[in-house]
C-alpha atoms as a PDB file:
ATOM      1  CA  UNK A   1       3.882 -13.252  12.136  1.00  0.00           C
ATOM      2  CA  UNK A   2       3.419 -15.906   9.694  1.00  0.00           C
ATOM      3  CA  UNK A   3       5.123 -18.308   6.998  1.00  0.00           C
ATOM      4  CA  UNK A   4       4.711 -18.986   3.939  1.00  0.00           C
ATOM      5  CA  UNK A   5       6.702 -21.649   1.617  1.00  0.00           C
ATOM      6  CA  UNK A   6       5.984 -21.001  -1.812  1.00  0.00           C
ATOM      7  CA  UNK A   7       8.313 -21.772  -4.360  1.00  0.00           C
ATOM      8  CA  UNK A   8      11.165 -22.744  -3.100  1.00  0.00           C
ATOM      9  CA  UNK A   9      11.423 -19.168  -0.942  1.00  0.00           C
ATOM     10  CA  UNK A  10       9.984 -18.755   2.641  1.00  0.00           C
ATOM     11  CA  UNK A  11       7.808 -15.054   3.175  1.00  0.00           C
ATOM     12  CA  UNK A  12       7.466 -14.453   6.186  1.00  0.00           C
ATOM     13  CA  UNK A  13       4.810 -11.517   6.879  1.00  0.00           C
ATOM     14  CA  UNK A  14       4.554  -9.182  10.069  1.00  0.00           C
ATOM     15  CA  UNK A  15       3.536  -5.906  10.940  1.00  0.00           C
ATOM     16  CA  UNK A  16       6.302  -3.855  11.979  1.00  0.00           C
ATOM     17  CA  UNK A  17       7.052  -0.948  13.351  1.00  0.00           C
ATOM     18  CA  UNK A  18      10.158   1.614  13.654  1.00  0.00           C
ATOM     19  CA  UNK A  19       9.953   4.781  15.436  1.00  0.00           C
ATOM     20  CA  UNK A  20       6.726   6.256  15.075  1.00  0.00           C
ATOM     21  CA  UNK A  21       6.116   4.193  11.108  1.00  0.00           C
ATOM     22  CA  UNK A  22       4.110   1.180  11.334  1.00  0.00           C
ATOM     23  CA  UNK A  23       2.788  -1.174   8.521  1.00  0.00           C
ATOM     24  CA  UNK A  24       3.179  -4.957   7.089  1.00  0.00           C
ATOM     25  CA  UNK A  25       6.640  -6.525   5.611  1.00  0.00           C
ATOM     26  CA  UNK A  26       7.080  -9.061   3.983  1.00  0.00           C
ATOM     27  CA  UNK A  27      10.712 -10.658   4.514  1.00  0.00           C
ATOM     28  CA  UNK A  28      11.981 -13.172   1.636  1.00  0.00           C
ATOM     29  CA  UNK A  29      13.948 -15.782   2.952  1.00  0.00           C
ATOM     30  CA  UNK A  30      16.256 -18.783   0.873  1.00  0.00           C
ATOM     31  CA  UNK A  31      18.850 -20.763   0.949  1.00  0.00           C
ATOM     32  CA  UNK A  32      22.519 -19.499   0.421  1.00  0.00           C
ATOM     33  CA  UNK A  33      24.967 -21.972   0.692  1.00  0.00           C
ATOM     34  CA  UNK A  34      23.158 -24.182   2.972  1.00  0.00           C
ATOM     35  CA  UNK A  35      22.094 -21.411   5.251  1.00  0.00           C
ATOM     36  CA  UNK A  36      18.724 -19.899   5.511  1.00  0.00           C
ATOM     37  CA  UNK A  37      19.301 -16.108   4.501  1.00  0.00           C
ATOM     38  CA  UNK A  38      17.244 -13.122   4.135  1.00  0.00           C
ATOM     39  CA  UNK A  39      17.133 -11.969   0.311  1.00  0.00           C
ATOM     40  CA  UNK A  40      14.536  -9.365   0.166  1.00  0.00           C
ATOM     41  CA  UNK A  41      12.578  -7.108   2.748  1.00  0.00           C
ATOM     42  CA  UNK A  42       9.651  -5.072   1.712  1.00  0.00           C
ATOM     43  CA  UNK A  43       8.138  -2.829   4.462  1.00  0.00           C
ATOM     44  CA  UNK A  44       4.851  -1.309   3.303  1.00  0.00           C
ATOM     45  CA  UNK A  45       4.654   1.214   5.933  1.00  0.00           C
ATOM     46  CA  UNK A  46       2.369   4.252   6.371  1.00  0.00           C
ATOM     47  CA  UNK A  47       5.585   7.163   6.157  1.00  0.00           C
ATOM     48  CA  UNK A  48       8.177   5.545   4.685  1.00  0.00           C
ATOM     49  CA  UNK A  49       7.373   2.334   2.497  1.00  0.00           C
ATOM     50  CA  UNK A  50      10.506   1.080   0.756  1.00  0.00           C
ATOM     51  CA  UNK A  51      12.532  -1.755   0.302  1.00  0.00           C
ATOM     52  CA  UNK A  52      15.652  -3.873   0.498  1.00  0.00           C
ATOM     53  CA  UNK A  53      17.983  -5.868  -1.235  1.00  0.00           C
ATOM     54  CA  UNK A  54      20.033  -8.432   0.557  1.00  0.00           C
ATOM     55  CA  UNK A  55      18.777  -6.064   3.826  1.00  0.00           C
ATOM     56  CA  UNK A  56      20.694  -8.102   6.605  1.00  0.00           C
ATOM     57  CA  UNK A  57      24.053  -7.888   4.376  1.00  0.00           C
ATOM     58  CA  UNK A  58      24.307  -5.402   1.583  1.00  0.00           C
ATOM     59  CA  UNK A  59      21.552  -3.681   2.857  1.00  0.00           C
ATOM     60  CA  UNK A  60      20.602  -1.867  -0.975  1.00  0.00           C
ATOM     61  CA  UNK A  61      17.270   0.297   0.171  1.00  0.00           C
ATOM     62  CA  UNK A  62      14.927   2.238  -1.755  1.00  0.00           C
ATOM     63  CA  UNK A  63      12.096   4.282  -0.808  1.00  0.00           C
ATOM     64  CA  UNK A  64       8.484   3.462  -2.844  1.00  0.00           C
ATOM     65  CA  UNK A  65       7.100   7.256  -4.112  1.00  0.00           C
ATOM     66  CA  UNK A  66       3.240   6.419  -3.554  1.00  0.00           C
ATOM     67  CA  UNK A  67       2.278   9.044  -6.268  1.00  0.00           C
ATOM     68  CA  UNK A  68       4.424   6.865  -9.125  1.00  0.00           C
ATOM     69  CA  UNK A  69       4.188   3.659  -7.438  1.00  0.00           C
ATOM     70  CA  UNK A  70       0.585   3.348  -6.365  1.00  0.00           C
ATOM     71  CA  UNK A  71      -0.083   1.644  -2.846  1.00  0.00           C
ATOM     72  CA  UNK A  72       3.003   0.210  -1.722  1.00  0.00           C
ATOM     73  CA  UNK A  73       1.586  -3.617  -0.357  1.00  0.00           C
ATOM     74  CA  UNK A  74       0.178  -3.388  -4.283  1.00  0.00           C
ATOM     75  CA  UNK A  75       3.772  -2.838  -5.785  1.00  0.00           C
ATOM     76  CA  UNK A  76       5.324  -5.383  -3.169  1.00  0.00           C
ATOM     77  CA  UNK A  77       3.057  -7.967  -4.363  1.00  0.00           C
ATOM     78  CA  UNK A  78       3.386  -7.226  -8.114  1.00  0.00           C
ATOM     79  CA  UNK A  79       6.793  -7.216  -7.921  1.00  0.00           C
ATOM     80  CA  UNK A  80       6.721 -10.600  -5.687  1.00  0.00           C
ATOM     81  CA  UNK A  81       4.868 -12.169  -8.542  1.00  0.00           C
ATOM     82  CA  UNK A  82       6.668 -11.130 -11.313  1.00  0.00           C
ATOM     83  CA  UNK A  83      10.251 -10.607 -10.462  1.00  0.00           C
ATOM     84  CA  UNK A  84      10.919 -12.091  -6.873  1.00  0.00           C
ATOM     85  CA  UNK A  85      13.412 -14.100  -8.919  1.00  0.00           C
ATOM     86  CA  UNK A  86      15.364 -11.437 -10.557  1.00  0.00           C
ATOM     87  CA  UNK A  87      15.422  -9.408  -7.690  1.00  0.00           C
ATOM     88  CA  UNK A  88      17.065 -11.922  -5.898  1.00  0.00           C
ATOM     89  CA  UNK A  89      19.772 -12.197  -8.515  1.00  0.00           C
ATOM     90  CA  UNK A  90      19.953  -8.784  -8.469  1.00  0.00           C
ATOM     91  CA  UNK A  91      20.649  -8.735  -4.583  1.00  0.00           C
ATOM     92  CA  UNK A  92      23.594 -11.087  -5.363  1.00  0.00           C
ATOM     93  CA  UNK A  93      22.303 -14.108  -4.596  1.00  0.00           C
ATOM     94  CA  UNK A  94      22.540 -15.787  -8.113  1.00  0.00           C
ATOM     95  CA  UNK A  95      22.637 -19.338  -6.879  1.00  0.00           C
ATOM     96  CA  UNK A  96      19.201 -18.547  -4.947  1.00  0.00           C
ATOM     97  CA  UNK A  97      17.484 -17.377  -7.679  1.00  0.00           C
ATOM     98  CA  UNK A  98      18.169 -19.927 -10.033  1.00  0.00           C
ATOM     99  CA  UNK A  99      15.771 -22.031  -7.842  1.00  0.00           C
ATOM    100  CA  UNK A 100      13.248 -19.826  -7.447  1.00  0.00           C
ATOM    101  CA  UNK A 101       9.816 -21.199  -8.771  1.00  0.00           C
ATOM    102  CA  UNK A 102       8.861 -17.933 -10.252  1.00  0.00           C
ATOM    103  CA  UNK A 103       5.062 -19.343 -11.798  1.00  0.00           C
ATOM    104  CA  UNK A 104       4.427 -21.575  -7.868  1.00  0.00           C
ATOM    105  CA  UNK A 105       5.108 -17.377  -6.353  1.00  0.00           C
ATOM    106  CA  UNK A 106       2.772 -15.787  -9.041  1.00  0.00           C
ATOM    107  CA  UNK A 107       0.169 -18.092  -8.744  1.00  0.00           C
ATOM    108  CA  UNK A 108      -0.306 -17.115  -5.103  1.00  0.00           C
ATOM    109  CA  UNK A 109       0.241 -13.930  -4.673  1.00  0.00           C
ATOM    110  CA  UNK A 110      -3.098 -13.601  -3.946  1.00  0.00           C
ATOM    111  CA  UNK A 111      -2.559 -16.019  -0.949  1.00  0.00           C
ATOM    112  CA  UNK A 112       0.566 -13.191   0.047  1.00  0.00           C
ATOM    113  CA  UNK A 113      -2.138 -10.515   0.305  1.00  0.00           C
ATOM    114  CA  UNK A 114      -4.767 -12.178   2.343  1.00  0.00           C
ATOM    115  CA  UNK A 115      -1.794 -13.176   4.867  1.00  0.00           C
ATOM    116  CA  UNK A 116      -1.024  -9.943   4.944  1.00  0.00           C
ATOM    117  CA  UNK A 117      -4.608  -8.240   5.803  1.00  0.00           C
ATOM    118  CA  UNK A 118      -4.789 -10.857   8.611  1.00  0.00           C
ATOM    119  CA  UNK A 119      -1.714 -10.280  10.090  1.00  0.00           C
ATOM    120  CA  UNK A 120      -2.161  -6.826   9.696  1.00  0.00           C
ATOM    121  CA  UNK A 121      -6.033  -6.755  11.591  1.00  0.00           C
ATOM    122  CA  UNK A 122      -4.210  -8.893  14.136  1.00  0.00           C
ATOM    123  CA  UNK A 123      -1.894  -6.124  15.073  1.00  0.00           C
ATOM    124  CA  UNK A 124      -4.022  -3.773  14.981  1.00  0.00           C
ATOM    125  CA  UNK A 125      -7.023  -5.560  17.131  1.00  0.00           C
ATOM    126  CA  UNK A 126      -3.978  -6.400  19.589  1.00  0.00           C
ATOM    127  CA  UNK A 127      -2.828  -2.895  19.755  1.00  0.00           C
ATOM    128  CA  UNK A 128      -6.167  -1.104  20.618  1.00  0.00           C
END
């Protein structure tokens, strides 16, 4: 597991797994009302990628169709760097999102997806 504080958001990236599904996530963490809180969750795994919204709360999930949405770590990230923001918002945490640093996220996304490789070979080297 490891952090990352980029733009005024924490991502925190591990490699899950649940049941017999395994794969990286990437959890979105900010502040709501003075308490750290998780906004977003995307878990990229290898039978059932998806998603949540406000996943600790709320708990909005939807599934990622590979054949419409491409690779699901690709969509995660795209959608990290282009509307981490507005998803937020749209989880109900308005507040949050307002001070979101949407350009700091985009201009490392690229820094997301190397985390996530490494963590990901980590696992993976630890569990063979």
């Amino acid at each position: 597991m490891q952090d990352l504080e980029i733009g005024g958001l924490t991502f925190r990236i591990e490699y899950r797994t649940q049941g017999e599904d395994r794969g990286p996530a990437i959890r979105v963490f900010g502040d709501v009302e003075g308490e750290r809180k998780q906004l977003l969750r995307f878990d990229c795994f290898e039978e059932d990628p998806h998603y949540h919204y406000d996943p600790t709360g709320w708990n909005l999930k939807f599934n990622m169709d590979e054949l419409t949405m491409g690779d699901p770590l690709e969509f995660s990230l795209a959608q990290i760097g282009r509307h981490v923001a507005t998803m937020i918002e749209k989880a109900k945490f308005p507040e949050a999102a307002a001070r979101v640093d949407q350009a700091a996220v985009t201009s490392r996304v690229d820094e997301i997806r190397r985390t996530v490789e490494s963590v990901k070979q980590h696992a993976l080297s630890e569990q063979s």
